[in-house]
PDB file of N, CA and C in Angstrom:
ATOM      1  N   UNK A   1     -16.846  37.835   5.970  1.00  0.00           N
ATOM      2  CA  UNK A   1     -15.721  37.772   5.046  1.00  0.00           C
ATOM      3  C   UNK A   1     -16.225  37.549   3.622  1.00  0.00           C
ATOM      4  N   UNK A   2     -15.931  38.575   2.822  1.00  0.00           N
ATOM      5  CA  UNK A   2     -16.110  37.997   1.614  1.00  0.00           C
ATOM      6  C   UNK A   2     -14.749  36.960   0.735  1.00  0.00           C
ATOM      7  N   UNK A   3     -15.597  36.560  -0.527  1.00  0.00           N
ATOM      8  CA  UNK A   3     -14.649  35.231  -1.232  1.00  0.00           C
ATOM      9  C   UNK A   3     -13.172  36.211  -1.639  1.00  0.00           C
ATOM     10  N   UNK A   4     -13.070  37.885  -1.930  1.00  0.00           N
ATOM     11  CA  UNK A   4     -11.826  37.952  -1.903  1.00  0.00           C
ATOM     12  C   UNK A   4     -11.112  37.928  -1.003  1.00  0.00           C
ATOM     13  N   UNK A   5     -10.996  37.993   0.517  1.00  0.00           N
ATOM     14  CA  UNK A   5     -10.749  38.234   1.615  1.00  0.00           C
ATOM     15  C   UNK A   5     -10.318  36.710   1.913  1.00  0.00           C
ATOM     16  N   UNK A   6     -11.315  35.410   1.891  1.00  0.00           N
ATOM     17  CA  UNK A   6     -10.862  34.336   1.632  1.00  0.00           C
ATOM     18  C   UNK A   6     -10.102  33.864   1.117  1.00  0.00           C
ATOM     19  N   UNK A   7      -9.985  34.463  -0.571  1.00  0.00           N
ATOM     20  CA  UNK A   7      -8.804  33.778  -1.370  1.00  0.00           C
ATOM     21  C   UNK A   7      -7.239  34.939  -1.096  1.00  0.00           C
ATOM     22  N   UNK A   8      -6.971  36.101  -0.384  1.00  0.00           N
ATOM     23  CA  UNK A   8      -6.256  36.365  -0.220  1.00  0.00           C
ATOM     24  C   UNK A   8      -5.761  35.566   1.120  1.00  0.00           C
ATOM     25  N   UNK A   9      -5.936  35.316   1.695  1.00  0.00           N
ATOM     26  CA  UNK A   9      -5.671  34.330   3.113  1.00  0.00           C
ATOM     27  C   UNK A   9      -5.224  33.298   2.539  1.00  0.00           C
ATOM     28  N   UNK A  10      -5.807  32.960   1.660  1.00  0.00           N
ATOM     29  CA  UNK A  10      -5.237  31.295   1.234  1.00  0.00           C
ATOM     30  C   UNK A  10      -3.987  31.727   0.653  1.00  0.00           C
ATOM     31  N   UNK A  11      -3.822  33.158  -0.151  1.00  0.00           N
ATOM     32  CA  UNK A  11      -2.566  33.216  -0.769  1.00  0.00           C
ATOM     33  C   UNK A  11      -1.460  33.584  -0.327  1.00  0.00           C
ATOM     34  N   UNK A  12      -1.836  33.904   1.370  1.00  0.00           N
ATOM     35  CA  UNK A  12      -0.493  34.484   1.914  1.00  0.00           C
ATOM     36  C   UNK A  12       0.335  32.980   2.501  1.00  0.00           C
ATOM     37  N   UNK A  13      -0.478  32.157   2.013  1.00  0.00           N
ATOM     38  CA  UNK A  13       0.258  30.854   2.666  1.00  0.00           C
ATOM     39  C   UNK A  13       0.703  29.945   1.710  1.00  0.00           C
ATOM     40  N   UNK A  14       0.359  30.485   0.285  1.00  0.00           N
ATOM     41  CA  UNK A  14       0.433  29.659  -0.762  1.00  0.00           C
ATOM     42  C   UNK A  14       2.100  29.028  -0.592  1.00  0.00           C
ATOM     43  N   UNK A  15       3.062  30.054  -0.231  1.00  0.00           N
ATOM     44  CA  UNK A  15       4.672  29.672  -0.579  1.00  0.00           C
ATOM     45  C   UNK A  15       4.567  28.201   0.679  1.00  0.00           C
ATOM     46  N   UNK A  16       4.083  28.931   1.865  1.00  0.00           N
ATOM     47  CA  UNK A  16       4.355  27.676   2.804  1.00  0.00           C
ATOM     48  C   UNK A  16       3.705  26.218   2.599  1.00  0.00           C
ATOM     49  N   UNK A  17       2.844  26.340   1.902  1.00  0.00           N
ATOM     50  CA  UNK A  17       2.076  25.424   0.864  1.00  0.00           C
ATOM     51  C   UNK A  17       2.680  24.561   0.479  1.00  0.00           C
ATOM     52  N   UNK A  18       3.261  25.158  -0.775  1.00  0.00           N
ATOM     53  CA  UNK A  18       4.451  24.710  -1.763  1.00  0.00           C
ATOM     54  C   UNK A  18       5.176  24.230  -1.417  1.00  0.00           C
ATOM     55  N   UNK A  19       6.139  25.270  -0.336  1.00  0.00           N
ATOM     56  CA  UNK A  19       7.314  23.978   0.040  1.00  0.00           C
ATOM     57  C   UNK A  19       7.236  23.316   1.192  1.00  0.00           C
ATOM     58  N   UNK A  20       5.773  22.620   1.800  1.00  0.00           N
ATOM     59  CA  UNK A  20       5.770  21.751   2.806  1.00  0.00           C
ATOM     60  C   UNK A  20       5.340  20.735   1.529  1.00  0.00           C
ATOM     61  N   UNK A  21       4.265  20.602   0.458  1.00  0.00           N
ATOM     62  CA  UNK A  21       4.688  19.394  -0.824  1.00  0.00           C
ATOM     63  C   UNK A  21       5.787  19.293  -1.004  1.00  0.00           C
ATOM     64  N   UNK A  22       7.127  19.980  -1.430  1.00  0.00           N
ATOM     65  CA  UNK A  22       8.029  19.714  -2.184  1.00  0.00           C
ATOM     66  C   UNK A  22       8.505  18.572  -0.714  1.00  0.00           C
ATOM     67  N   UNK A  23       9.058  19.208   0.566  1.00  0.00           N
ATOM     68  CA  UNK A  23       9.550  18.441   1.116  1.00  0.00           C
ATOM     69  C   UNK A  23       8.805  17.274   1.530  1.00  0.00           C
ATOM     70  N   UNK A  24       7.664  17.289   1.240  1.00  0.00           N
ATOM     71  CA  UNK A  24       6.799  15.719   1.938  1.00  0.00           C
ATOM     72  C   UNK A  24       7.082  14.982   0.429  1.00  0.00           C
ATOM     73  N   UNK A  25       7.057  15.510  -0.723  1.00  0.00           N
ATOM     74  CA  UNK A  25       7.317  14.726  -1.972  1.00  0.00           C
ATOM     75  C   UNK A  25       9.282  13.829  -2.016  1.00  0.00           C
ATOM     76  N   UNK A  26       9.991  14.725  -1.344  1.00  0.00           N
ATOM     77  CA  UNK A  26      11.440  14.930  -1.111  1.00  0.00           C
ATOM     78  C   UNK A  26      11.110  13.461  -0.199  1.00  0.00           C
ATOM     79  N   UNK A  27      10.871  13.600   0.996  1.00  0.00           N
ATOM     80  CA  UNK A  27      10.313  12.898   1.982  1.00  0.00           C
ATOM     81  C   UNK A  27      10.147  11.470   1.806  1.00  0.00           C
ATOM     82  N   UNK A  28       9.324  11.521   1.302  1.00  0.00           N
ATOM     83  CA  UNK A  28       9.090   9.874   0.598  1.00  0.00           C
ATOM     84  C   UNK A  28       9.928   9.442  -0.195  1.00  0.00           C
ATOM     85  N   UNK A  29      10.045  10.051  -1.385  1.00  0.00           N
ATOM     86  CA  UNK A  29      11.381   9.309  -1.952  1.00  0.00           C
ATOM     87  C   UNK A  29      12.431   8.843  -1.047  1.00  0.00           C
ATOM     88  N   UNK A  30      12.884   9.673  -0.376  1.00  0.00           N
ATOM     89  CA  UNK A  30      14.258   9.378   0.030  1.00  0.00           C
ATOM     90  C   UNK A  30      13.592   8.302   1.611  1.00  0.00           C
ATOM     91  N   UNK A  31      12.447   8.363   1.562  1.00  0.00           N
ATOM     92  CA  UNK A  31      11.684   7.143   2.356  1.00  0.00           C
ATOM     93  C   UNK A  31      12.291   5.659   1.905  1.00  0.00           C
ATOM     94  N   UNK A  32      11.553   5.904   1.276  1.00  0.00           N
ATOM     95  CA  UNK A  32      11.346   4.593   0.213  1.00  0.00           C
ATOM     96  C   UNK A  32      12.548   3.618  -0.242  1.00  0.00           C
ATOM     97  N   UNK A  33      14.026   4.672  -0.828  1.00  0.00           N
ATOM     98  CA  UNK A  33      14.707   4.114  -0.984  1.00  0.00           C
ATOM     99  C   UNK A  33      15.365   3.727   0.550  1.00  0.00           C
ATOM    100  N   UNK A  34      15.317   4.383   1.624  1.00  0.00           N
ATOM    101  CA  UNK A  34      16.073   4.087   2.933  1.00  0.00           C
ATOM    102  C   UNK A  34      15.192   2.327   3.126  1.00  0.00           C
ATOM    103  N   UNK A  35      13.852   2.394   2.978  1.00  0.00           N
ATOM    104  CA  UNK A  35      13.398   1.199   3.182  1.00  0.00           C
ATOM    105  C   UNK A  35      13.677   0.295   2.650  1.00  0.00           C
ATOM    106  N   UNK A  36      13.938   0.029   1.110  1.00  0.00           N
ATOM    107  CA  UNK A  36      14.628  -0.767   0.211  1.00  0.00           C
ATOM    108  C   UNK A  36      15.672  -1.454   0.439  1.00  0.00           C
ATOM    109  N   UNK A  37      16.276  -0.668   1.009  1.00  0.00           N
ATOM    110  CA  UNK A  37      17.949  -0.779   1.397  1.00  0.00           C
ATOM    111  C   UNK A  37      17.945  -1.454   2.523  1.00  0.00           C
ATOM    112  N   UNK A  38      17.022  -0.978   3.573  1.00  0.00           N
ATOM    113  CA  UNK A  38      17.248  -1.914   4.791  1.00  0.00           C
ATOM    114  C   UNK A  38      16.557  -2.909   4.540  1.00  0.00           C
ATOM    115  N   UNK A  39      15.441  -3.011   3.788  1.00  0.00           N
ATOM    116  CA  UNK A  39      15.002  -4.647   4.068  1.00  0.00           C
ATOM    117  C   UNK A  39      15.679  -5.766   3.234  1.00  0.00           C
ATOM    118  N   UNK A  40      16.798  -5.368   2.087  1.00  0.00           N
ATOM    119  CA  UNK A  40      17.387  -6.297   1.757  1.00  0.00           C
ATOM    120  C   UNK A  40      18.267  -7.216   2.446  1.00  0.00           C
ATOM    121  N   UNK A  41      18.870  -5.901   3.523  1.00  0.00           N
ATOM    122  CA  UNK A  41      19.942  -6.598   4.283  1.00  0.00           C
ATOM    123  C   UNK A  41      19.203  -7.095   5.565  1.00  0.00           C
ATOM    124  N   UNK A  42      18.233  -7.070   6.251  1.00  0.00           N
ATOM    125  CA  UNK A  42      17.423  -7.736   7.232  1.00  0.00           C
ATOM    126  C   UNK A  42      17.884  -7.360   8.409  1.00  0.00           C
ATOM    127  N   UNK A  43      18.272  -5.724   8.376  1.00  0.00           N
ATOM    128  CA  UNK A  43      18.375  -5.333   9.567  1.00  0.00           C
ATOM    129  C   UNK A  43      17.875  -5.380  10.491  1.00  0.00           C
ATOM    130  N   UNK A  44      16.932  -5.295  11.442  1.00  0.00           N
ATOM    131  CA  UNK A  44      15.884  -5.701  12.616  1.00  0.00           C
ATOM    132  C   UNK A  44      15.981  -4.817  13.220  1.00  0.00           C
ATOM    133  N   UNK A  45      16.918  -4.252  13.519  1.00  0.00           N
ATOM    134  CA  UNK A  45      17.469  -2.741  15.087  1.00  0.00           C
ATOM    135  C   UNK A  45      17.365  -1.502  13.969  1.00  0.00           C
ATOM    136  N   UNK A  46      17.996  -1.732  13.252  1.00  0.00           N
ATOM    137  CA  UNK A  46      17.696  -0.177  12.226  1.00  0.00           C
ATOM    138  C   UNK A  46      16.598   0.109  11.392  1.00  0.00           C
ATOM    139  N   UNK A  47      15.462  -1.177  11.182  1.00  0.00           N
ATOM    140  CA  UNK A  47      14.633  -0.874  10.722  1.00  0.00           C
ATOM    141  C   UNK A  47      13.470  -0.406  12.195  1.00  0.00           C
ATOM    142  N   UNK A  48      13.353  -0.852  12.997  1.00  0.00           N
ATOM    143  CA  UNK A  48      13.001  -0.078  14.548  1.00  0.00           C
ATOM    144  C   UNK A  48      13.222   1.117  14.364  1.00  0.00           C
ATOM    145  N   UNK A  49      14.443   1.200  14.375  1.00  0.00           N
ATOM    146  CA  UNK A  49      14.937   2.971  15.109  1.00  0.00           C
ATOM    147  C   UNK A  49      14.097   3.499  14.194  1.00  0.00           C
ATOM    148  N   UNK A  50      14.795   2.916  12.895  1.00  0.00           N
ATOM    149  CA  UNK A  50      13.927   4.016  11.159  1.00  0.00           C
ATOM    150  C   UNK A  50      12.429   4.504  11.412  1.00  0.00           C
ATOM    151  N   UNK A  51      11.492   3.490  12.022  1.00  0.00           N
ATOM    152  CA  UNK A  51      10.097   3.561  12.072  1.00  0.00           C
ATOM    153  C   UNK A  51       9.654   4.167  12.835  1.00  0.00           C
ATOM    154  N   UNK A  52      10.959   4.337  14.065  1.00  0.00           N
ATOM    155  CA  UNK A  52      10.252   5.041  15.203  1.00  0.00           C
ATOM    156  C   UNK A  52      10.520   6.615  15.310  1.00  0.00           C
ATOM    157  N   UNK A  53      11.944   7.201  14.500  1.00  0.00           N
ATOM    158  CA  UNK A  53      11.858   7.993  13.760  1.00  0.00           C
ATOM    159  C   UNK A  53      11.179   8.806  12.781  1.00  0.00           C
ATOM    160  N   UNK A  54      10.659   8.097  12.142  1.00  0.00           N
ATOM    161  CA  UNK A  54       9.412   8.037  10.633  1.00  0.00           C
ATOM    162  C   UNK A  54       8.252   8.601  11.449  1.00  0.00           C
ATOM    163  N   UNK A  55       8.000   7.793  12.550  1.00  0.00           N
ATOM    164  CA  UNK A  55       6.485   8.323  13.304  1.00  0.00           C
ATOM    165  C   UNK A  55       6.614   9.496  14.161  1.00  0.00           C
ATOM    166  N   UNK A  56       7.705   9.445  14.444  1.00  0.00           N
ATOM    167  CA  UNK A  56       8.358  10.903  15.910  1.00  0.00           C
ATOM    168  C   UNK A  56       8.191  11.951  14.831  1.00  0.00           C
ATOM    169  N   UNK A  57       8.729  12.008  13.382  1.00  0.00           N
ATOM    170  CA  UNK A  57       8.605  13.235  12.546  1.00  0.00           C
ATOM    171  C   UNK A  57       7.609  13.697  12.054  1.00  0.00           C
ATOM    172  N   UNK A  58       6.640  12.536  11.764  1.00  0.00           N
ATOM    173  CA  UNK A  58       5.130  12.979  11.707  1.00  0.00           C
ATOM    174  C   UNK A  58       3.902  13.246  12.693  1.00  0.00           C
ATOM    175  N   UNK A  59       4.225  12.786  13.579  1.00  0.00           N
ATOM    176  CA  UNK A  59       3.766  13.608  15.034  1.00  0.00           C
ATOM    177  C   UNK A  59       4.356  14.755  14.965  1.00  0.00           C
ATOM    178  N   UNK A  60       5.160  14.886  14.857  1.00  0.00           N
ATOM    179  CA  UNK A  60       5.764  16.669  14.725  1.00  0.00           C
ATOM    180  C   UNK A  60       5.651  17.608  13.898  1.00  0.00           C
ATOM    181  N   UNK A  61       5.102  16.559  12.422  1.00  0.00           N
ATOM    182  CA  UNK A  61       4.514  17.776  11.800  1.00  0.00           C
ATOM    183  C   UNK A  61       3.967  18.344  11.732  1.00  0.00           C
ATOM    184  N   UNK A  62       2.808  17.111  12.237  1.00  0.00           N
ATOM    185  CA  UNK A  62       1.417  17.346  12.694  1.00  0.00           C
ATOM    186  C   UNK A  62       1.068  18.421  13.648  1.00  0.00           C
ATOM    187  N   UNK A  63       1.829  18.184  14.748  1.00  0.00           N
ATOM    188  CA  UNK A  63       2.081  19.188  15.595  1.00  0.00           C
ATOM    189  C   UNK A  63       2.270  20.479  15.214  1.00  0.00           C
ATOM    190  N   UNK A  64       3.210  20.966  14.746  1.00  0.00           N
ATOM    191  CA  UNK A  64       3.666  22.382  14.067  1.00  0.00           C
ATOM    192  C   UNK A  64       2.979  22.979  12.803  1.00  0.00           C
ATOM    193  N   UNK A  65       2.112  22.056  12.019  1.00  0.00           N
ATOM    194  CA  UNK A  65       1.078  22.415  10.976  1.00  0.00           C
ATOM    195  C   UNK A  65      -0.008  22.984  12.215  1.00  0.00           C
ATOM    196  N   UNK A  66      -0.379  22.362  13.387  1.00  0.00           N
ATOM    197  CA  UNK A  66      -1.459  22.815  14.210  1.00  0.00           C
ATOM    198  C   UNK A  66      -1.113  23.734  14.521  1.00  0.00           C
ATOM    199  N   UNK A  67      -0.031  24.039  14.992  1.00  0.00           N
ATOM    200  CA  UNK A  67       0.348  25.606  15.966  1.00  0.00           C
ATOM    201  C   UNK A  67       0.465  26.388  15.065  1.00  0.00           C
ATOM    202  N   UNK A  68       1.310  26.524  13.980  1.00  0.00           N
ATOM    203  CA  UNK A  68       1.220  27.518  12.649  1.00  0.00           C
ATOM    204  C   UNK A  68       0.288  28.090  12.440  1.00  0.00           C
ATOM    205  N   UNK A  69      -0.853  27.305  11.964  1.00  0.00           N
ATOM    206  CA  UNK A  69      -2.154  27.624  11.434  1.00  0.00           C
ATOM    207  C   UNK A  69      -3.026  27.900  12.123  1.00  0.00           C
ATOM    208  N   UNK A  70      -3.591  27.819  13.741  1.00  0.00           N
ATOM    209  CA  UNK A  70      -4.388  27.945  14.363  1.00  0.00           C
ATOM    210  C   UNK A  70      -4.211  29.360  14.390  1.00  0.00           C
TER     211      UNK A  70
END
């Protein structure tokens, strides 16, 4: 393979690129403030579910970034 052959590969993925940042940038914010919010009020059961949620979606991204790309 040459380096143009390389950098065209990288560019057919550039869009899916882009908007897997925008939504992991999206992601956190709207993280962050959900966390804010619950730890003022000292929820205990909804901050659970939240976390165990939080980790189920990133196992899954993880997941589907692997199968995509392989």
């Amino acid at each position: 393979m040459t380096r143009l052959d390389i950098l065209l590969a990288a560019y057919q993925h550039y869009d899916t690129i882009c908007t897997a940042l925008i939504l992991v940038a999206a992601w956190v914010a709207v993280t962050g403030q959900m966390l804010d919010w619950m730890l003022v009020r000292k929820w205990r059961a909804i901050i659970l579910i939240f976390w165990s949620l939080v980790i189920t979606g990133y196992l899954a991204g993880i997941i589907f970034v692997g199968l995509k790309f392989s």
